[in-house]
N, C-alpha and C. Protein backbone atom coordinates (compact mmCIF):
# COMPACT_ATOMS: atom_id res chain seq x y z
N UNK A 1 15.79 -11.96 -45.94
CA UNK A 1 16.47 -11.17 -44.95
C UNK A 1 17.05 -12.09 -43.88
N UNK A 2 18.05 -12.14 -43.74
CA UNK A 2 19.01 -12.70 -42.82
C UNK A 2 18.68 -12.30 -41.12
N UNK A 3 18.54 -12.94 -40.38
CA UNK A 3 18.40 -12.64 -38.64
C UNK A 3 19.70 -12.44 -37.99
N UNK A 4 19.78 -11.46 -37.44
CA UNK A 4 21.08 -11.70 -36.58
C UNK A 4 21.10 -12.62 -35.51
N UNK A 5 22.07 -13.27 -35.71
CA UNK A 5 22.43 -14.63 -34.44
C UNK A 5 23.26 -13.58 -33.06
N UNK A 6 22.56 -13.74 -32.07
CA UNK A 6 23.59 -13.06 -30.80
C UNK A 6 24.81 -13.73 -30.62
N UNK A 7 25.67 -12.92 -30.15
CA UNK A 7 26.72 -13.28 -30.53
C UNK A 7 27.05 -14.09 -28.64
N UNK A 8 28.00 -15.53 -29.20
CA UNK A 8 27.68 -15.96 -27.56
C UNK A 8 28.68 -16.03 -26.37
N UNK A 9 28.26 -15.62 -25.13
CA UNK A 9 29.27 -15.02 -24.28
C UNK A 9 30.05 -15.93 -23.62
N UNK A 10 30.90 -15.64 -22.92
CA UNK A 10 31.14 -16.71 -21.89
C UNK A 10 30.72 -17.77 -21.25
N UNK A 11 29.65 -17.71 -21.23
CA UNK A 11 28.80 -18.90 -20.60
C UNK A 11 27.85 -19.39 -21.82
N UNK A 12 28.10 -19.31 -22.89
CA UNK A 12 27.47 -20.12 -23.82
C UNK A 12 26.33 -20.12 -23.99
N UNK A 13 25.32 -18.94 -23.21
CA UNK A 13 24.08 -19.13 -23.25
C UNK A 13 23.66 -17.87 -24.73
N UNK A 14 24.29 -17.09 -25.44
CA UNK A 14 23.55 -16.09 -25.87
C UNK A 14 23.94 -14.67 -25.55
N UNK A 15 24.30 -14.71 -24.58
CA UNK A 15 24.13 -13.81 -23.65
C UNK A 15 25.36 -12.45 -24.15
N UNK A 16 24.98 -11.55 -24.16
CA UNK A 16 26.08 -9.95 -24.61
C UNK A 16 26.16 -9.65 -23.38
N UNK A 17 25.03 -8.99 -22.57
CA UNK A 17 25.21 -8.40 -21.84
C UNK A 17 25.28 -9.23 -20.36
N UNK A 18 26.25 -9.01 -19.40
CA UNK A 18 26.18 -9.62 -18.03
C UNK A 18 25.74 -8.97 -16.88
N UNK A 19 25.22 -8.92 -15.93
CA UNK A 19 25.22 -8.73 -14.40
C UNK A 19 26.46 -9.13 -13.73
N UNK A 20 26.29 -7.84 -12.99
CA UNK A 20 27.47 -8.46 -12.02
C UNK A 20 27.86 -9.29 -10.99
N UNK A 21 26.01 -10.28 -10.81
CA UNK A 21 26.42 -11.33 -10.43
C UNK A 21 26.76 -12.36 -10.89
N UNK A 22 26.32 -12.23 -12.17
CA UNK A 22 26.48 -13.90 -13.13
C UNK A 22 28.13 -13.15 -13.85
N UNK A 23 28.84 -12.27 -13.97
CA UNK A 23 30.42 -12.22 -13.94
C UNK A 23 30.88 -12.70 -12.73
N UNK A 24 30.69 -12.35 -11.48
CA UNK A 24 31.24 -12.72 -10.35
C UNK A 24 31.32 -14.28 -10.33
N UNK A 25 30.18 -14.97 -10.36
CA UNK A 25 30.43 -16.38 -10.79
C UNK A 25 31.20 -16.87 -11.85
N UNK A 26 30.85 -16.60 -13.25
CA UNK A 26 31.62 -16.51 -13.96
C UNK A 26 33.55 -16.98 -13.75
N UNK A 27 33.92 -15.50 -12.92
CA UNK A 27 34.94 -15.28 -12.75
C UNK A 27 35.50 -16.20 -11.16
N UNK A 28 34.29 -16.49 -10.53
CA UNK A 28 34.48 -17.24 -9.00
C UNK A 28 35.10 -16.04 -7.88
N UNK A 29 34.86 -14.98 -8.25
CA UNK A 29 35.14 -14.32 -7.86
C UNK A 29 33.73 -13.51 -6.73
N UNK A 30 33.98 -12.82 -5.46
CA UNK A 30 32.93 -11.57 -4.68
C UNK A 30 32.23 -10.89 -5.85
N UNK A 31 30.62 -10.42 -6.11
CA UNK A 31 30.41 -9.41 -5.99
C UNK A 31 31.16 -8.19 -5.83
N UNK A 32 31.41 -7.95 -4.62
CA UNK A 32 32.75 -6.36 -4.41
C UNK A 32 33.87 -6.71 -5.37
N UNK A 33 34.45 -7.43 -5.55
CA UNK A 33 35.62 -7.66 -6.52
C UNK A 33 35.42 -7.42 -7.60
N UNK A 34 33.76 -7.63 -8.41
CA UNK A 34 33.72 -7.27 -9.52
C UNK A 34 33.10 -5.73 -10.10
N UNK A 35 32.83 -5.07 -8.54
CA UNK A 35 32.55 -3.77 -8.54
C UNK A 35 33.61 -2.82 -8.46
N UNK A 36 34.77 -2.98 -7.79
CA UNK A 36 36.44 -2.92 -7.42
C UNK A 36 36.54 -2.76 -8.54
N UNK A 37 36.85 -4.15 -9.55
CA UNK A 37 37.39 -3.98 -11.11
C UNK A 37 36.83 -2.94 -11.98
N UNK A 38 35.20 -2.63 -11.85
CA UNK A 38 34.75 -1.45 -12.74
C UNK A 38 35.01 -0.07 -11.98
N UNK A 39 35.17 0.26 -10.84
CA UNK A 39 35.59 1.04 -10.41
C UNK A 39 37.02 1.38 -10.73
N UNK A 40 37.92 0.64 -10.74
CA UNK A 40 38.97 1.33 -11.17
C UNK A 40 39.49 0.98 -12.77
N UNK A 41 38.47 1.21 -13.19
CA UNK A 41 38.52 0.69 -14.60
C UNK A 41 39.41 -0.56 -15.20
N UNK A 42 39.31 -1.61 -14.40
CA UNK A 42 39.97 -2.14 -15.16
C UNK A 42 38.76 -3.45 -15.86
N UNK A 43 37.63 -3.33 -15.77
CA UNK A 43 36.68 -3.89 -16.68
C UNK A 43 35.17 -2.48 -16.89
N UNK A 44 35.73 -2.30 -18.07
CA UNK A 44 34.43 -1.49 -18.30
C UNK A 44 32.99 -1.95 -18.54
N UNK A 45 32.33 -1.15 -18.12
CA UNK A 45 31.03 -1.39 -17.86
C UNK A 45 29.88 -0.70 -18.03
N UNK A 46 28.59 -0.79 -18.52
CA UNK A 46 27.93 0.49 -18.99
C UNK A 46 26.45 0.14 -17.66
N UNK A 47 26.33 1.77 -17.25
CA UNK A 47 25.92 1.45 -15.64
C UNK A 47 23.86 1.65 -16.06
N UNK A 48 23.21 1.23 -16.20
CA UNK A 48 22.03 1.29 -16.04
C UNK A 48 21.01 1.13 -15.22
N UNK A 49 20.32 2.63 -14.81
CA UNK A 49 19.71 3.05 -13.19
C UNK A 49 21.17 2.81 -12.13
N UNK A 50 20.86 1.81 -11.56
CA UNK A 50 21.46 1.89 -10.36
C UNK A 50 22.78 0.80 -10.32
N UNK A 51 22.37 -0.22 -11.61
CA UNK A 51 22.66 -1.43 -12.02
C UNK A 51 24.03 -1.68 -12.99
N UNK A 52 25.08 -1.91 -12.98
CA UNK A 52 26.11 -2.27 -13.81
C UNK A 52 25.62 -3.38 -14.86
N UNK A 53 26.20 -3.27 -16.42
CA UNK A 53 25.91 -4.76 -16.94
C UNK A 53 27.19 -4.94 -17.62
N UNK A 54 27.98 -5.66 -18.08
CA UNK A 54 29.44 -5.97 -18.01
C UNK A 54 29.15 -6.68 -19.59
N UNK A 55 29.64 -6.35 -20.97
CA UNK A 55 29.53 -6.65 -21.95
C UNK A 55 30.39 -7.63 -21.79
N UNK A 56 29.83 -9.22 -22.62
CA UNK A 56 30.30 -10.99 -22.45
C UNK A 56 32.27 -10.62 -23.19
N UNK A 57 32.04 -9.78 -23.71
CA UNK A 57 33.87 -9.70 -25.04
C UNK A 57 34.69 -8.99 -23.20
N UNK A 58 34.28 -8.03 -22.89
CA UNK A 58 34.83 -7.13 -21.77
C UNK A 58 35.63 -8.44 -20.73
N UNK A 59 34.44 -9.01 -20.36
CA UNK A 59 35.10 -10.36 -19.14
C UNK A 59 36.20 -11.23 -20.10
N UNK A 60 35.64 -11.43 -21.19
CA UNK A 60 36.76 -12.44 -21.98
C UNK A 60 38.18 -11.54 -22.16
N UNK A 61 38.02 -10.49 -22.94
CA UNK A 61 38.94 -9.39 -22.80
C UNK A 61 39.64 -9.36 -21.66
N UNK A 62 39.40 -9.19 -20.54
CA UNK A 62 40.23 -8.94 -19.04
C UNK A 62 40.91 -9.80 -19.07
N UNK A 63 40.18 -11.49 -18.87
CA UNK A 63 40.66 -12.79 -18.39
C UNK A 63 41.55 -13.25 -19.33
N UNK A 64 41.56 -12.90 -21.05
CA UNK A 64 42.90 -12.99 -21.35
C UNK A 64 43.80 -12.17 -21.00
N UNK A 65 43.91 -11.02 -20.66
CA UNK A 65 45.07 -10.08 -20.42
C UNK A 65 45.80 -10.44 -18.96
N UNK A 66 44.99 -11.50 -18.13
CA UNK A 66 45.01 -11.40 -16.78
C UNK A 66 46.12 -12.26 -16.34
N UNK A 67 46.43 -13.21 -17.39
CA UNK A 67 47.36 -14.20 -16.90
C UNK A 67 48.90 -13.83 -17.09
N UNK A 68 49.37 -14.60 -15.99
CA UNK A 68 51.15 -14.53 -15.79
C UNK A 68 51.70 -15.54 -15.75
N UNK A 69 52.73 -15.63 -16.13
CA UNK A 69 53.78 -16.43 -15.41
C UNK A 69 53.99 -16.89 -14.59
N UNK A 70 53.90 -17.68 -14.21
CA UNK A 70 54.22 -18.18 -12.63
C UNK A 70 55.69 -18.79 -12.63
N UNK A 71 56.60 -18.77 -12.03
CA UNK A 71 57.64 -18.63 -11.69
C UNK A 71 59.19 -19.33 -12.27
């Protein structure tokens, strides 16, 4: 029987699921900024008790869609 390997996030540790403080770093970004983004949906998030946890594909997902052009 084969083990499933976790699949690994952004930060290379393992990790699926994030906090929204280790995205905020992540991203170098506030705390509030990364509560802002799930609030207006533009990073979904699945909310447990009181607590947000930010799936590792979701942050990668955003941060490619996020970039522009610059001038």
């Amino acid at each position: 029987m084969a083990a499933n390997k976790p699949a690994v996030g952004p930060t290379g540790d393992g990790k699926q699921f994030l906090t929204v403080a280790e995205v905020a770093a992540l991203m170098r970004v506030s705390k509030m900024t990364v509560y802002r983004l799930i609030k207006s949906g533009e990073l979904p998030a699945v909310q447990v008790g009181r607590s947000f946890r930010i799936h590792s594909k979701a942050v990668d997902d955003y941060l490619e869609t996020s970039y522009f052009s610059a001038g």
